[in-house]
C-alpha atoms as a PDB file:
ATOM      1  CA  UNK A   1      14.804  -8.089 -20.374  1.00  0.00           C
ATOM      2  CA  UNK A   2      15.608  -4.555 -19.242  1.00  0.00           C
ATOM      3  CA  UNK A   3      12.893  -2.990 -21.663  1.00  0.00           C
ATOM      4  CA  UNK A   4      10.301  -5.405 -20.426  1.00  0.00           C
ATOM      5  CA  UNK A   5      10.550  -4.494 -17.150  1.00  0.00           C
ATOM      6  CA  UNK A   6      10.493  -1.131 -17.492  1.00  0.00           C
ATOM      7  CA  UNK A   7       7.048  -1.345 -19.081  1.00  0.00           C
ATOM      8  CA  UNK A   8       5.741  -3.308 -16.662  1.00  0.00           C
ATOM      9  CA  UNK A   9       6.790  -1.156 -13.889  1.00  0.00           C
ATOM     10  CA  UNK A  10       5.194   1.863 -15.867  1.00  0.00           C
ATOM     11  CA  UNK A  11       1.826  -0.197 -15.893  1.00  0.00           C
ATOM     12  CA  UNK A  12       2.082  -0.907 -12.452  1.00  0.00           C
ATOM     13  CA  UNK A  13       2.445   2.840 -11.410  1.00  0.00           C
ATOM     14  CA  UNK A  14      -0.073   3.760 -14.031  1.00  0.00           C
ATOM     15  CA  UNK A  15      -2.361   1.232 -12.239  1.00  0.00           C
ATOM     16  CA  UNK A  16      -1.039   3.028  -9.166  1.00  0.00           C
ATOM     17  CA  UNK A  17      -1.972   6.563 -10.020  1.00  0.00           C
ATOM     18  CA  UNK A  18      -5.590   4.817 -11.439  1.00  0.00           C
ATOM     19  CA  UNK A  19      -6.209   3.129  -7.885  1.00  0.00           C
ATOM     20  CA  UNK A  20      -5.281   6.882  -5.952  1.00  0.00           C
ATOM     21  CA  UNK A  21      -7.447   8.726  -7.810  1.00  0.00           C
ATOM     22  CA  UNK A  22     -10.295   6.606  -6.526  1.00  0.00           C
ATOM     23  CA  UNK A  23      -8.621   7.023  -3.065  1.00  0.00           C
ATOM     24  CA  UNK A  24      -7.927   2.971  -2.840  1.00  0.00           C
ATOM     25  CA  UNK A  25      -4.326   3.275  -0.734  1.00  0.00           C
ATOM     26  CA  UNK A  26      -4.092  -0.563  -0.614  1.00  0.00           C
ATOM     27  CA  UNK A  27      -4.358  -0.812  -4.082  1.00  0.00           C
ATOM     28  CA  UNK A  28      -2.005   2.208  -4.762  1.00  0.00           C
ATOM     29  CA  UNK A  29       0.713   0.743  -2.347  1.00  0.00           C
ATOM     30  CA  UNK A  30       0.098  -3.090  -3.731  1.00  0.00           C
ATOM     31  CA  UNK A  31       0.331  -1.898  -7.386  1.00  0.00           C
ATOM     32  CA  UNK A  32       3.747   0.242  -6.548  1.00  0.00           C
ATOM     33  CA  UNK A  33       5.048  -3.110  -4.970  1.00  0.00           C
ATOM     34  CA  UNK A  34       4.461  -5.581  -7.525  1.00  0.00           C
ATOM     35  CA  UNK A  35       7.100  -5.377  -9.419  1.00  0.00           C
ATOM     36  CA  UNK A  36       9.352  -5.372  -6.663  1.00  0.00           C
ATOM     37  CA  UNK A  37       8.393  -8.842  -6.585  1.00  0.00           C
ATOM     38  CA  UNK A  38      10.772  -9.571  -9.967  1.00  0.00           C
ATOM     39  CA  UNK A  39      13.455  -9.558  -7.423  1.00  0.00           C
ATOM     40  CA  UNK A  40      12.486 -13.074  -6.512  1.00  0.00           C
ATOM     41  CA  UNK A  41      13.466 -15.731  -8.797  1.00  0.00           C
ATOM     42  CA  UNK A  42      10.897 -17.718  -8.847  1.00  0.00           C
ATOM     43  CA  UNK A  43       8.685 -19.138 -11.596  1.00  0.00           C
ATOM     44  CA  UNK A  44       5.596 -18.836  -9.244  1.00  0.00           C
ATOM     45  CA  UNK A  45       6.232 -15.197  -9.052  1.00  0.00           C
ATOM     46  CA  UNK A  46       6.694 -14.421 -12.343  1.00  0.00           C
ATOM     47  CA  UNK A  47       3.159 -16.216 -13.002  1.00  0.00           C
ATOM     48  CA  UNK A  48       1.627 -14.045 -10.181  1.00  0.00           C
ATOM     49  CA  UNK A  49       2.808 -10.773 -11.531  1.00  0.00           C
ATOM     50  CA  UNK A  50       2.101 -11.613 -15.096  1.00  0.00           C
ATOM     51  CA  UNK A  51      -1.794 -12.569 -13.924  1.00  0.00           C
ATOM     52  CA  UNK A  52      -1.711  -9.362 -11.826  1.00  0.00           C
ATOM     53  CA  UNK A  53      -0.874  -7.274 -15.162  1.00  0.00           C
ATOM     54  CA  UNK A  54      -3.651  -9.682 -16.977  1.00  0.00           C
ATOM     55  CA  UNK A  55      -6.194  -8.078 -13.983  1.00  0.00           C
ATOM     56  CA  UNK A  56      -4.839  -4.614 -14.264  1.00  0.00           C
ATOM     57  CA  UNK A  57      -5.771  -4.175 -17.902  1.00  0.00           C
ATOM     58  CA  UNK A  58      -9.088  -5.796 -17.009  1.00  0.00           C
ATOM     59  CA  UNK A  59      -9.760  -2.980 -14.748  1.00  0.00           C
ATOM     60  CA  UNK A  60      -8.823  -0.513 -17.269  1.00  0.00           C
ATOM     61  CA  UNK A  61     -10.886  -1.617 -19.804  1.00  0.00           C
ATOM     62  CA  UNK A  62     -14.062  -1.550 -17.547  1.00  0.00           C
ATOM     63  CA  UNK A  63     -13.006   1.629 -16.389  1.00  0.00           C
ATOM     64  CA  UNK A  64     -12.709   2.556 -19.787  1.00  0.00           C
ATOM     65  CA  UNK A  65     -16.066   1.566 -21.057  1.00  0.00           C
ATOM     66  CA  UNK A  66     -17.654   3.003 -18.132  1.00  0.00           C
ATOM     67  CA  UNK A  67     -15.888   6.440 -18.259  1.00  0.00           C
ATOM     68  CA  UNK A  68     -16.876   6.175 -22.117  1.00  0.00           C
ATOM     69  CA  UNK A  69     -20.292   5.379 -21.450  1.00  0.00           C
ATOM     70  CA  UNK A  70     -20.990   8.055 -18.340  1.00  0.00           C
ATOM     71  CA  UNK A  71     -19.192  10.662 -20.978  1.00  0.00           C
ATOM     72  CA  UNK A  72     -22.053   9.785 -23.621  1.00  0.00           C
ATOM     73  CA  UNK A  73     -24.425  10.248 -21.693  1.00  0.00           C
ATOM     74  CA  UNK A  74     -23.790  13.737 -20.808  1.00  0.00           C
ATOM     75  CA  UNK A  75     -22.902  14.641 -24.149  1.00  0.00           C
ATOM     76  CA  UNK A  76     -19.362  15.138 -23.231  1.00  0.00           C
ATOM     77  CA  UNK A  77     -16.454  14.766 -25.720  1.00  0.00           C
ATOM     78  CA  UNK A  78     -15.287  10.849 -25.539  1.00  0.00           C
ATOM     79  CA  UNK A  79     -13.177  10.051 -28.131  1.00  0.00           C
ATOM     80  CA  UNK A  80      -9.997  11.174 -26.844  1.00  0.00           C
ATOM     81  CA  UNK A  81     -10.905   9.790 -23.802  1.00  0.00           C
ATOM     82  CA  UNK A  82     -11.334   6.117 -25.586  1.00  0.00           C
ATOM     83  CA  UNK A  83      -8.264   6.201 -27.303  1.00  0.00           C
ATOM     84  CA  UNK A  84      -5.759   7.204 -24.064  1.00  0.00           C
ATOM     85  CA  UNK A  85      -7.552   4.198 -21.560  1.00  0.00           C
ATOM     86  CA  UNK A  86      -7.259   2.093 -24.474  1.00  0.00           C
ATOM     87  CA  UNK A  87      -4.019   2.294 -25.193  1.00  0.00           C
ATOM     88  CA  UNK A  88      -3.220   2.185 -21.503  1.00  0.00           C
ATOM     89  CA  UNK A  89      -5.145  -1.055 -20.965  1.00  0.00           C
ATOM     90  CA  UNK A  90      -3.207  -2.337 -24.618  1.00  0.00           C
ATOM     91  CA  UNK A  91      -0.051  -1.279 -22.121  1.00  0.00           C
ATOM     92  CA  UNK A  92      -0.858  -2.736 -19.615  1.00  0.00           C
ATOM     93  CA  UNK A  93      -2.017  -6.055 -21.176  1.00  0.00           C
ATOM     94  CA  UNK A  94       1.211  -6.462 -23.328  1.00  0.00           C
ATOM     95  CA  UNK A  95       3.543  -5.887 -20.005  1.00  0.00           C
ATOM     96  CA  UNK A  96       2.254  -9.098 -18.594  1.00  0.00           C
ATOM     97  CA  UNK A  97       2.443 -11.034 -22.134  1.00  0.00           C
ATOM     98  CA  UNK A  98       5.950  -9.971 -22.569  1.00  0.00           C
ATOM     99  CA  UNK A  99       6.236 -11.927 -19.243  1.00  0.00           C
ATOM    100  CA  UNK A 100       5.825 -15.226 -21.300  1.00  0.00           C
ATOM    101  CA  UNK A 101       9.201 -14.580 -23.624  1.00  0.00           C
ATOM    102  CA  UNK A 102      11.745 -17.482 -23.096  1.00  0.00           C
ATOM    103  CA  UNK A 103      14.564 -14.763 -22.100  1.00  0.00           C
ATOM    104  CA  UNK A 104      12.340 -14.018 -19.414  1.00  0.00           C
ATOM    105  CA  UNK A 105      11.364 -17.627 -18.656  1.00  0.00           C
ATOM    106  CA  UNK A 106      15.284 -18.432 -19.115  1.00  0.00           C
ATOM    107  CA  UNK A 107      16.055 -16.074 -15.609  1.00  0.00           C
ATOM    108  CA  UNK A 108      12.549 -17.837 -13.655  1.00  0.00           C
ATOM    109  CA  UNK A 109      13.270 -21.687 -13.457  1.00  0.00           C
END
């Protein structure tokens, strides 16, 4: 339980540090606070913040392909580039499908 939280706090703050760097402070401060939101047992919640982690890795992955693309373009080296956001979004993706586990579940109903 501990490990899966962990790694979706680490997406969250990754998310975090994504959403400051475009100078979005209601993202930032939403994305820092959404795991805070664990604290409530409810299975609700636990839907919400697993669908939150679902959106985050959707906004890496466009962010991703359009980082890729722009670097393309300009003839700029992309590769590594790929493979980082990728496995970032891959993070961030499997933090909210480790949501689903029944130990999880087990601590939600």
């Amino acid at each position: 339980m501990i490990s899966r939280v962990i790694l979706l706090v680490l997406a969250f703050l990754l998310l975090g540090a994504h959403f400051l760097r475009g100078g979005n402070m209601v993202l930032v401060v939403g994305s820092v606070l959404v795991p805070l939101l664990l604290f409530i047992k409810k299975r609700w919640i636990l839907v919400l913040v697993q669908w939150l982690a679902y959106f985050g890795a959707l906004s890496w992955a466009y962010t991703t392909f359009v980082l890729v693309h722009r670097r393309i373009q300009m003839g700029g080296p992309w590769l590594r580039m790929l493979l980082i956001l990728s496995a970032v979004t891959v993070i961030t993706f499997l933090a909210g499908y480790l949501l689903k586990s029944d130990v999880v579940r087990k601590r939600y109903d």
